[in-house]
N, C-alpha and C. Protein backbone atom coordinates (compact mmCIF):
# COMPACT_ATOMS: atom_id res chain seq x y z
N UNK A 1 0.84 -1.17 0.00
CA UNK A 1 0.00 0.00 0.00
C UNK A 1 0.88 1.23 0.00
N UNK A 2 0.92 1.82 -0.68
CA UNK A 2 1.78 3.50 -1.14
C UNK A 2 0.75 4.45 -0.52
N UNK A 3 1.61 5.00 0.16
CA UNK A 3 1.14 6.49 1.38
C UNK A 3 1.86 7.51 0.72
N UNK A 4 1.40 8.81 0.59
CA UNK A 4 2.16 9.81 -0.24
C UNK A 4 3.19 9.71 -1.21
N UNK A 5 4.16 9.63 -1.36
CA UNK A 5 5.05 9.76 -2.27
C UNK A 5 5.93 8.87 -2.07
N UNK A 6 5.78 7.99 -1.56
CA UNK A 6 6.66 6.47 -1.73
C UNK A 6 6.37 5.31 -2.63
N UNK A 7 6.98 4.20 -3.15
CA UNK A 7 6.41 3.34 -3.95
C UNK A 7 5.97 2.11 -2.75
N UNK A 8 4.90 1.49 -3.85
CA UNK A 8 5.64 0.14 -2.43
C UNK A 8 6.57 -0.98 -2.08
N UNK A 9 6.62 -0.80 -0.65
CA UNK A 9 7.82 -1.78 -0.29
C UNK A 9 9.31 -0.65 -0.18
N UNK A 10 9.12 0.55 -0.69
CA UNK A 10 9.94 1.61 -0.75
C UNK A 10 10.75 1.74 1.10
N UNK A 11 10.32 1.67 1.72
CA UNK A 11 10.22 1.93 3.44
C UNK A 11 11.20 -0.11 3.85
N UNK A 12 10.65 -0.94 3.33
CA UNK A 12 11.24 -2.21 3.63
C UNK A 12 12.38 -2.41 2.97
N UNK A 13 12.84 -2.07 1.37
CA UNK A 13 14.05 -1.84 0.50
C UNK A 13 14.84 -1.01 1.10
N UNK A 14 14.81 0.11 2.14
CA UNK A 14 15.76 1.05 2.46
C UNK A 14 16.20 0.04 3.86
N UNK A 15 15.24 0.04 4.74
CA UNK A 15 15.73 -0.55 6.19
C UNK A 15 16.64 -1.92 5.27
N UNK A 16 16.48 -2.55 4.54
CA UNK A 16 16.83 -4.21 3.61
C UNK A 16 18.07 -3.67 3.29
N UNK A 17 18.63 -2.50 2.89
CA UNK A 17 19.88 -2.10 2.40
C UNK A 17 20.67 -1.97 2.94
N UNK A 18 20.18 -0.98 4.18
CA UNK A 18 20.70 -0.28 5.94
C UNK A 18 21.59 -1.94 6.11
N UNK A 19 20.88 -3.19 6.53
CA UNK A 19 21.39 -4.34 7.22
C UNK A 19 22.52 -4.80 6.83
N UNK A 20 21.94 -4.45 4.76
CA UNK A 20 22.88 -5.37 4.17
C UNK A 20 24.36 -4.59 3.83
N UNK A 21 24.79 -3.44 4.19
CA UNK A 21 25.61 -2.89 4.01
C UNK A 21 26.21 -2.61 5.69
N UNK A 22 25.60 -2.52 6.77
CA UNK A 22 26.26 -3.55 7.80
C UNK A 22 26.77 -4.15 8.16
N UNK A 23 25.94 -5.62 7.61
CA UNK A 23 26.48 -7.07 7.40
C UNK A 23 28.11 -6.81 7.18
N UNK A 24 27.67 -6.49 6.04
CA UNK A 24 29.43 -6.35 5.12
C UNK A 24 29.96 -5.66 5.67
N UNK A 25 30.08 -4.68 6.12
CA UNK A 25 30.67 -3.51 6.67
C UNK A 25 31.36 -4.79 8.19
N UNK A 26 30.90 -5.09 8.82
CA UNK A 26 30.78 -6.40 10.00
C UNK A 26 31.62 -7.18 9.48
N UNK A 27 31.44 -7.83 8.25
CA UNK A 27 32.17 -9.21 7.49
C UNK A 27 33.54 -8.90 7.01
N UNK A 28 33.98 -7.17 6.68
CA UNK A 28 34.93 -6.93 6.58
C UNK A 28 36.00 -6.27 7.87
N UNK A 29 35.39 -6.23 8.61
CA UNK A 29 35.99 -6.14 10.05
C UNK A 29 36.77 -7.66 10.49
N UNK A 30 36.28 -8.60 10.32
CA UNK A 30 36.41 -9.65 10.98
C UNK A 30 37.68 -9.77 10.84
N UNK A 31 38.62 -10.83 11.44
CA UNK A 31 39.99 -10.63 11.80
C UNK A 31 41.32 -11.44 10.76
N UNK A 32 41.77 -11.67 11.27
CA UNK A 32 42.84 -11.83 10.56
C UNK A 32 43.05 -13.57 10.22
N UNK A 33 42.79 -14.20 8.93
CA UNK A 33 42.93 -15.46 8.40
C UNK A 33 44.26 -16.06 7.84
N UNK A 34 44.20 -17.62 7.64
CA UNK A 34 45.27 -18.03 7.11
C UNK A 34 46.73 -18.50 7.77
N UNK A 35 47.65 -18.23 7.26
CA UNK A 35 48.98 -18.35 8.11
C UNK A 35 49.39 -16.98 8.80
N UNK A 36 49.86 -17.19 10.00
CA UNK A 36 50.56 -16.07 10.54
C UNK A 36 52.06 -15.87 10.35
N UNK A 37 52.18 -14.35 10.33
CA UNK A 37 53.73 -14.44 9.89
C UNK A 37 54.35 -14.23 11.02
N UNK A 38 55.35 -14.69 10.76
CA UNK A 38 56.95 -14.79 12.26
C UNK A 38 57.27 -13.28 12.26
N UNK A 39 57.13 -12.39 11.10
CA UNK A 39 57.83 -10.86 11.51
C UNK A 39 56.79 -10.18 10.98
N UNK A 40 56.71 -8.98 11.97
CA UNK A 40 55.86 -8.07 11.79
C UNK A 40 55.74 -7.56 10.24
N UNK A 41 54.63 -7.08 9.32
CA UNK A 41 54.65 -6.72 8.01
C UNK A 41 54.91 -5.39 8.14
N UNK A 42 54.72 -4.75 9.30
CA UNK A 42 55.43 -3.30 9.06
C UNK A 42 56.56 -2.72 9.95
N UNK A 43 56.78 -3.56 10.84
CA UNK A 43 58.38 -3.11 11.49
C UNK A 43 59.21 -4.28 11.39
N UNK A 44 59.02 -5.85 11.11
CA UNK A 44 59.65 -6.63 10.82
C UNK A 44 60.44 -7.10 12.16
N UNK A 45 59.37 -6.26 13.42
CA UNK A 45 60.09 -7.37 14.43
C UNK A 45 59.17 -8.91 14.73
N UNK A 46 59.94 -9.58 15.46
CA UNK A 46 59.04 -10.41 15.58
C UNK A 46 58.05 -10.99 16.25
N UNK A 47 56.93 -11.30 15.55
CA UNK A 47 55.70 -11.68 16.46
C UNK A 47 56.11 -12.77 17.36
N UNK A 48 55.65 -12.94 18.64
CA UNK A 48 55.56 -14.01 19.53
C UNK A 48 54.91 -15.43 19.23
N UNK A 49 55.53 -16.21 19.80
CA UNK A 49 54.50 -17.44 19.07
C UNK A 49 53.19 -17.86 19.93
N UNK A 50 53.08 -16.89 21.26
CA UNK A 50 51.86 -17.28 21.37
C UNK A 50 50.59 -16.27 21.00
N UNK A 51 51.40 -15.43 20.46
CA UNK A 51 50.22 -14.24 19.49
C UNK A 51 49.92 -15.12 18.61
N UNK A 52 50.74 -15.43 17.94
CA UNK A 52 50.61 -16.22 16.55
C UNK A 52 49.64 -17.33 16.80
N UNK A 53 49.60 -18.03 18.04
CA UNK A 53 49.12 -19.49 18.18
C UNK A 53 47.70 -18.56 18.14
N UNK A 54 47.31 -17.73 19.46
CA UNK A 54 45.89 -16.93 19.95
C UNK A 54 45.56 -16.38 18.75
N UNK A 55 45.99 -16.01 17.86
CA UNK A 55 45.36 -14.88 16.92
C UNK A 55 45.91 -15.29 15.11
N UNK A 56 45.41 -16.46 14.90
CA UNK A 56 45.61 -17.28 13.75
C UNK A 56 45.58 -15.87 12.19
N UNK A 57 46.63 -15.98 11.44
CA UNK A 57 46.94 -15.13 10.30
C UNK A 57 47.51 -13.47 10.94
N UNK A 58 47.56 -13.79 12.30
CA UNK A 58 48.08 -12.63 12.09
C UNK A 58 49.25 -11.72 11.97
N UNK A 59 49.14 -10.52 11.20
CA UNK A 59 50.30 -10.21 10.50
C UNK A 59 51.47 -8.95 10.91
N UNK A 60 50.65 -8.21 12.25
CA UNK A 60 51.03 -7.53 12.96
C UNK A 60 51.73 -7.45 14.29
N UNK A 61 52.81 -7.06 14.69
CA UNK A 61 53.16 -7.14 15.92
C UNK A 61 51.84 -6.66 16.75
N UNK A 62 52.48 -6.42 18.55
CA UNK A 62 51.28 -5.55 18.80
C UNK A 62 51.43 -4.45 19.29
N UNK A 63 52.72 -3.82 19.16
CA UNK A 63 52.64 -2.78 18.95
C UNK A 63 52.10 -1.91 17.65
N UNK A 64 52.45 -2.64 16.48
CA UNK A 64 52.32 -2.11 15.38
C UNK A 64 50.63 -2.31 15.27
N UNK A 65 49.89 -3.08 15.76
CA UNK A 65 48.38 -3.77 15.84
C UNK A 65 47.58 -2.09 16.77
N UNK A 66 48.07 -2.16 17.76
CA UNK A 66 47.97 -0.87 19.03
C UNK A 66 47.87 0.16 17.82
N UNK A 67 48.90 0.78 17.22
CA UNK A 67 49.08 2.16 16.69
C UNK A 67 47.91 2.01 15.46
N UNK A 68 47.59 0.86 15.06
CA UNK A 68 46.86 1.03 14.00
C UNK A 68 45.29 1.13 14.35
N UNK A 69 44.91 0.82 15.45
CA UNK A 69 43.55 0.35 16.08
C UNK A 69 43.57 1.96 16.45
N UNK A 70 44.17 2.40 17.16
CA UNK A 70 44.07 3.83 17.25
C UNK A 70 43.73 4.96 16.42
N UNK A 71 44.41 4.68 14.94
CA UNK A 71 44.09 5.23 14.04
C UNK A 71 42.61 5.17 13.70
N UNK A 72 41.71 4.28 13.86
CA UNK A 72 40.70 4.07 13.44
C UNK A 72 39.89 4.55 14.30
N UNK A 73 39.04 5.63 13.69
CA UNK A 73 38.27 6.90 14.89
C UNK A 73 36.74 5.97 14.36
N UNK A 74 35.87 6.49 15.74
CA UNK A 74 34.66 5.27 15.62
C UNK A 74 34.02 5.97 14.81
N UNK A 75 32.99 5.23 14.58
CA UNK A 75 32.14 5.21 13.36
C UNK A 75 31.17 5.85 13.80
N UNK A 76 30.33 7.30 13.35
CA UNK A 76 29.06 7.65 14.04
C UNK A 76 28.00 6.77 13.47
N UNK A 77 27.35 6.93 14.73
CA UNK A 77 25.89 6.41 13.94
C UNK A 77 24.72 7.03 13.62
N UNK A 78 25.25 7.21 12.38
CA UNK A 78 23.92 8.28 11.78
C UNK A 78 23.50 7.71 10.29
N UNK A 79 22.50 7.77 10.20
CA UNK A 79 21.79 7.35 8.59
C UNK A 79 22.29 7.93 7.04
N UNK A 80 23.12 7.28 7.17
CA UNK A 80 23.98 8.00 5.51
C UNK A 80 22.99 8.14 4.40
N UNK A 81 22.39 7.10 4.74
CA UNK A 81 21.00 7.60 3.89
C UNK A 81 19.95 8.73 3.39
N UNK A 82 20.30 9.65 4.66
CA UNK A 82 19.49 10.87 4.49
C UNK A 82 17.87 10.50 5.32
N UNK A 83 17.39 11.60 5.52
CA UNK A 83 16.47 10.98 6.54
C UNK A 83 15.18 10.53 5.67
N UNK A 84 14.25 9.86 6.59
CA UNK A 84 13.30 9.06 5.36
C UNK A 84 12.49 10.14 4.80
N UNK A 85 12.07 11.48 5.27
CA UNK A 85 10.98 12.48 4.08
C UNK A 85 12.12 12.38 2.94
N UNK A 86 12.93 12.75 3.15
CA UNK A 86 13.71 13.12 2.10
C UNK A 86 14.01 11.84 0.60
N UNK A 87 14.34 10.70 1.06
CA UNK A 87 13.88 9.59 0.36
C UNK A 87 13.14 9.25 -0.15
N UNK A 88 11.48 9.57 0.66
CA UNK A 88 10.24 9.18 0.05
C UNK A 88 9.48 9.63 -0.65
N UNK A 89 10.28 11.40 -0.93
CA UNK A 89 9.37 12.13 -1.52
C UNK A 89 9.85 12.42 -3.22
């Protein structure tokens, strides 16, 4: 059923997008796979072997792991989308 200036299903396709770009957003966070390396990939000292054992593929010391997690300022949470009048009309 279409209420003013939306199509239908218009209101369920946006929240359906919101999740699915989440999801992924989530799926590309996830951690580090595969083999782990013996020396750090960016200072080339070496990782410990029980980092390596706890934290499978990974490729960072932890210091070098620390400085980089820092770098990463949080994410607001706000609707990149634009708000819904603005969408529906």
């Amino acid at each position: 059923m279409a209420g003013g200036w939306s199509r239908d299903g218009a209101e369920n396709e946006q929240i359906e997008a919101s999740i699915a770009e989440e999801l992924e957003r989530l799926r590309a966070r996830q951690g580090p796979s595969g083999e782990s390396f013996t020396h750090c990939a960016e200072c080339d000292e070496e990782i410990p072997q029980k980092r390596r054992l706890a934290i499978p593929g990974v490729k960072l010391c932890i210091d070098c792991a620390s400085e980089r997690d820092g770098r990463n300022a949080p994410r607001a949470a706000i609707n990149r989308r634009g708000s819904k009048d603005s969408q529906l009309k």
